[in-house]
Protein backbone atom coordinates (compact mmCIF):
# COMPACT_ATOMS: atom_id res chain seq x y z
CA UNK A 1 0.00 0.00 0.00
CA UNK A 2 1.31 3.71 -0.80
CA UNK A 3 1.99 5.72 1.85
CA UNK A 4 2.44 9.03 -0.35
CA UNK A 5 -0.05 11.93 -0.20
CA UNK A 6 -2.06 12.14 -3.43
CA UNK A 7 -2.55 16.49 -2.76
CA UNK A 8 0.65 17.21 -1.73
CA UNK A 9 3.56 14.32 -2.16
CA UNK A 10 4.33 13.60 0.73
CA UNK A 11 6.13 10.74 1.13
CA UNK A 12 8.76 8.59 4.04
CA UNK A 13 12.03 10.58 4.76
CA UNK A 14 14.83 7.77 6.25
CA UNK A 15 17.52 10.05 8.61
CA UNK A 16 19.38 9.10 11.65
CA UNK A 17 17.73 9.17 15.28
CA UNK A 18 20.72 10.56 16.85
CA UNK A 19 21.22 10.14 20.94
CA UNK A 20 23.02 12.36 24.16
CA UNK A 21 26.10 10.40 23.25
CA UNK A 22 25.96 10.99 19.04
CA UNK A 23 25.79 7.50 18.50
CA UNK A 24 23.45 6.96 15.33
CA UNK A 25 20.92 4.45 14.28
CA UNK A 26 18.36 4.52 11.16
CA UNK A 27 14.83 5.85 11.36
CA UNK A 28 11.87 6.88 9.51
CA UNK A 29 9.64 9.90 9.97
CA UNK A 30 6.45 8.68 8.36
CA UNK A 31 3.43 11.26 7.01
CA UNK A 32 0.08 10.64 8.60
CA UNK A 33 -2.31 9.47 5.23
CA UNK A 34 -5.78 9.26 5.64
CA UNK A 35 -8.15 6.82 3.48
CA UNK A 36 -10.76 10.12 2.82
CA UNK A 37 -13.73 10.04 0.59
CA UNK A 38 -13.40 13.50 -1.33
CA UNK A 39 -15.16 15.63 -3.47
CA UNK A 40 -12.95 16.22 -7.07
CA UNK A 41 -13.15 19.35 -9.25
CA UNK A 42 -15.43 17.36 -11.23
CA UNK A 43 -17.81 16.97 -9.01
CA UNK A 44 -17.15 13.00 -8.53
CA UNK A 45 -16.43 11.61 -5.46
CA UNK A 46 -13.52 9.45 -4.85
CA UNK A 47 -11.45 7.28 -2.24
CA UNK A 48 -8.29 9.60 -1.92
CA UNK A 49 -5.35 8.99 0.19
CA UNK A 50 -4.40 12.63 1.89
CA UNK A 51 -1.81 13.99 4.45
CA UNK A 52 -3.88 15.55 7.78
CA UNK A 53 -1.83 18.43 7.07
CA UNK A 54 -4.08 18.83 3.63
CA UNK A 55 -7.09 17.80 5.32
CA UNK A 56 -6.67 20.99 7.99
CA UNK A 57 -5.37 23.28 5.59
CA UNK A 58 -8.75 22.64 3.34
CA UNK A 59 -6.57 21.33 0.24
CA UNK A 60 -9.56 18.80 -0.12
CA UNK A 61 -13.33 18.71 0.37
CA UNK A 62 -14.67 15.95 2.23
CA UNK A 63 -17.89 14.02 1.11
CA UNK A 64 -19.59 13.16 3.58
């Protein structure tokens, strides 16, 4: 399953969780997608997968 925003592209970014003592390890920071039914600029409604970030900012109508 995709976990990239279909509004705004926002995808997985890998980095390094780094502790006190600047020892490294590997991490992900990982966007929060929602499963949304939405409202297109056609008027159709579709299953979209969106970042809450474009939910709150109004990027997308909801159908509800």
């Amino acid at each position: 399953m995709s976990k990239i925003c279909e509004v705004c592209g926002k995808r997985p970014a890998a980095g390094n969780s780094v502790s006190h003592s600047k020892q490294t390890t590997r991490r992900w920071w990982k966007p929060n997608i929602q499963k949304v039914r939405a409202i297109m600029t056609d008027g159709t409604v579709r299953r979209v997968k969106v970042c809450t970030k474009c939910l709150k900012s109004g990027k997308i109508k909801r159908a509800i």
